[in-house]
Protein backbone atom coordinates (compact mmCIF):
# COMPACT_ATOMS: atom_id res chain seq x y z
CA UNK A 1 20.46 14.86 -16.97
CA UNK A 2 17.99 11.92 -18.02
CA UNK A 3 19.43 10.12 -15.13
CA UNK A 4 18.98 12.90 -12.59
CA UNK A 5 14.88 13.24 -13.95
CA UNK A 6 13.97 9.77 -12.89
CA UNK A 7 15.48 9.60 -9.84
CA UNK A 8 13.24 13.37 -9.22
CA UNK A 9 10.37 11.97 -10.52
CA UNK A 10 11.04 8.24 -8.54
CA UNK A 11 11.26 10.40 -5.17
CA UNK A 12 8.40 12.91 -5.99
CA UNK A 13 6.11 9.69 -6.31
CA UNK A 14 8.25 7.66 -3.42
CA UNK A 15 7.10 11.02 -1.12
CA UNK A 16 3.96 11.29 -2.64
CA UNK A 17 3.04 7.49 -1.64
CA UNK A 18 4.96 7.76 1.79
CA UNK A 19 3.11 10.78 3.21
CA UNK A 20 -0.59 8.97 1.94
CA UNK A 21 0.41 5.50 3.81
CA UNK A 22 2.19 7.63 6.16
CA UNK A 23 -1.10 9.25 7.02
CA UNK A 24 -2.98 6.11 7.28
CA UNK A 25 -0.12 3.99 9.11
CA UNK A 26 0.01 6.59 12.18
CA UNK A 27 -3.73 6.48 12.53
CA UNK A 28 -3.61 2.66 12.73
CA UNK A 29 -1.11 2.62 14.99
CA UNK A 30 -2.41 5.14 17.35
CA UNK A 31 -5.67 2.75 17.13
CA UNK A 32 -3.83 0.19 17.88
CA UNK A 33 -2.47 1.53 20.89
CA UNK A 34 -5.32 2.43 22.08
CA UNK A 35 -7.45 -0.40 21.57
CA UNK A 36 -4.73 -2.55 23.14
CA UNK A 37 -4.56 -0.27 26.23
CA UNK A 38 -8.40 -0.52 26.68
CA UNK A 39 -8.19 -4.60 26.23
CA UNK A 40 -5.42 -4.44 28.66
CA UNK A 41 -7.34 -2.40 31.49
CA UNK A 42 -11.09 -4.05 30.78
CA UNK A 43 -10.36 -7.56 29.50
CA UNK A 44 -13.86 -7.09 27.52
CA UNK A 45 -15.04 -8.87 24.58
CA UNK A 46 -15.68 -5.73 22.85
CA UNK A 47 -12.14 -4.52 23.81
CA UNK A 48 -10.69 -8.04 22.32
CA UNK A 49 -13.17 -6.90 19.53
CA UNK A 50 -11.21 -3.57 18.35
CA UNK A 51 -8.07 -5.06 19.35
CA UNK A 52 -8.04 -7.53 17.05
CA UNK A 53 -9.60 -5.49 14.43
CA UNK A 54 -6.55 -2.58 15.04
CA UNK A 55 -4.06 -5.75 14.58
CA UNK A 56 -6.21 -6.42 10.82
CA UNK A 57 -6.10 -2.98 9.68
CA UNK A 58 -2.64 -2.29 10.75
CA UNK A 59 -1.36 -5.51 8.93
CA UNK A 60 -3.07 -4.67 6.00
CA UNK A 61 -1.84 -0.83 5.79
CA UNK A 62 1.89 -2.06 6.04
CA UNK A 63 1.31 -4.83 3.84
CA UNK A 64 -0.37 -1.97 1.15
CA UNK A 65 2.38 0.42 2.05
CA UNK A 66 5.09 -2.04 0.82
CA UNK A 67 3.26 -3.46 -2.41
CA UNK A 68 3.00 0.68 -3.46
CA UNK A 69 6.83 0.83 -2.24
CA UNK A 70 7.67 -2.02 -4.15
CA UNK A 71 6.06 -0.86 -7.37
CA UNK A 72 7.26 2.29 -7.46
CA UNK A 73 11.25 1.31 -6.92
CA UNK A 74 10.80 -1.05 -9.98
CA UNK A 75 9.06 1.58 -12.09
CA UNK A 76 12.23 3.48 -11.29
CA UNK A 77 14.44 0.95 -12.29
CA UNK A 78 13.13 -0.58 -15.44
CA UNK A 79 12.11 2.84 -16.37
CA UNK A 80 8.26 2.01 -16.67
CA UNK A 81 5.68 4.90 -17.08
CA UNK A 82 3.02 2.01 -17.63
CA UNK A 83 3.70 1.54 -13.68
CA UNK A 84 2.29 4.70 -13.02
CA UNK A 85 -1.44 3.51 -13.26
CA UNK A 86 -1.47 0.29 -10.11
CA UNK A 87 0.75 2.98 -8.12
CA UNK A 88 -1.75 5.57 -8.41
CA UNK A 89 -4.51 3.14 -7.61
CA UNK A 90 -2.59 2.66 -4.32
CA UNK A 91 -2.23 6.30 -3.27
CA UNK A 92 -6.24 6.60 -4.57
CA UNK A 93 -7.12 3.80 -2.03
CA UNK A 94 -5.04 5.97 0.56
CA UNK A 95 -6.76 8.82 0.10
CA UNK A 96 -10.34 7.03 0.23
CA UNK A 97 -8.82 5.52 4.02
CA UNK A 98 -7.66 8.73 4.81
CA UNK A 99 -11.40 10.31 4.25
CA UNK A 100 -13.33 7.37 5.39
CA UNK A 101 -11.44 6.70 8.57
CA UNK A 102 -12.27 3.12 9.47
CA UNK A 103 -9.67 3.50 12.58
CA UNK A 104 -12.76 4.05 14.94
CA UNK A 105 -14.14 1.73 17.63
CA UNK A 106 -16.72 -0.71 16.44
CA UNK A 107 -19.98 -0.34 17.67
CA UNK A 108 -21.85 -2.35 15.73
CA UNK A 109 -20.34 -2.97 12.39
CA UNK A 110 -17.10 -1.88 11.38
CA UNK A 111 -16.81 1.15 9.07
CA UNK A 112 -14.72 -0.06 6.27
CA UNK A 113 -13.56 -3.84 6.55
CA UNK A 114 -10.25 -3.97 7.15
CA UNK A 115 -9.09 -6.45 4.17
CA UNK A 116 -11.09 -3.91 1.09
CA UNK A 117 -7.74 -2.03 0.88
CA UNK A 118 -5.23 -5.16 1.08
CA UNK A 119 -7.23 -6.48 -1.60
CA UNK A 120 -7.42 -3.60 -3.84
CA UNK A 121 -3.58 -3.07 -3.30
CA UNK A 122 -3.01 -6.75 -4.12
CA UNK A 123 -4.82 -6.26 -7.30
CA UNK A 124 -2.55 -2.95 -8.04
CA UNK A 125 0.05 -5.65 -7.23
CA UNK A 126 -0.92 -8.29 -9.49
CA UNK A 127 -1.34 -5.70 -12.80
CA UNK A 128 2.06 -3.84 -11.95
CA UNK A 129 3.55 -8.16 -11.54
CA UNK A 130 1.85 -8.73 -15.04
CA UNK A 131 3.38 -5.37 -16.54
CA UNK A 132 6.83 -6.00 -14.69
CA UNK A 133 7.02 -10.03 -16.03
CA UNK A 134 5.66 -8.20 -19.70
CA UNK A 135 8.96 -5.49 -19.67
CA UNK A 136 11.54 -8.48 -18.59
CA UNK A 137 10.01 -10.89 -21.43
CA UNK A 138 10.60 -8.13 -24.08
CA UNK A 139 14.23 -7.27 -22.85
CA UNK A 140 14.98 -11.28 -22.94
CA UNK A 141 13.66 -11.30 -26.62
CA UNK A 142 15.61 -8.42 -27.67
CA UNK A 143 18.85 -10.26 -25.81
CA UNK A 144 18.44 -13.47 -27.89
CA UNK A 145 17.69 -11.41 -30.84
CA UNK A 146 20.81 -9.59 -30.58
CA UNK A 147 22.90 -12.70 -29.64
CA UNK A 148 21.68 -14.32 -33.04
């Protein structure tokens, strides 16, 4: 039964964190597309502009997208709740994307630059590494403990 209740609450979350990035991945890509069919027909600098600002954002979401997957599959496995917190500040910053919409051509500025959400995701990262390398020091302690 125990077993059964974290692999529910491991695909709630996995769903959960899909559908956000999901969200934000499609919009990216259909950006992408676009921007690179405009660059294709007008050969403009502002074309080249939003194309290369599509290929940023898009490398960025999947990038996020995988550092959330990532997190949430070892939360699952070492059975850390503490996990919970950097994987909720990665569906938080997918939320904020998915109001803010910074897929949109640049006219001036951009929106939203496209490296505020890899970084904030990188931090999630780094906290969930720290609490990850934290769990696996503890379970080598109690190994040599019991080996002594």
């Amino acid at each position: 039964m125990k077993g059964q209740k974290r692999w529910l609450s491991f695909g709630l979350i996995q769903l959960v964190l899909i559908t956000l990035w999901g969200i934000c991945l499609y919009r990216a890509f259909m950006f992408f597309l676009s921007t690179r069919t405009m660059f294709i027909l007008t050969q403009s600098g502002d074309a080249a502009g939003d194309f290369g600002f599509s290929q940023r954002i898009l490398f960025c979401y999947i990038v996020s997208f995988f550092i959330g997957t990532t997190l949430v599959w070892f939360m699952c496995q070492l059975r850390l709740p503490s996990l919970l917190v950097p994987v909720l500040l990665i569906c938080l910053t997918a939320v904020y994307l998915i109001n803010r919409q910074p897929e949109q051509v640049i006219v001036l500025f951009p929106s939203l630059s496209p490296f505020l959400a890899l970084l904030i995701n990188l931090c999630a990262g780094a906290i969930g590494g720290v609490i990850i390398a934290r769990r696996k020091h503890q379970l080598r302690l109690r190994i040599k403990i019991h080996e002594v």
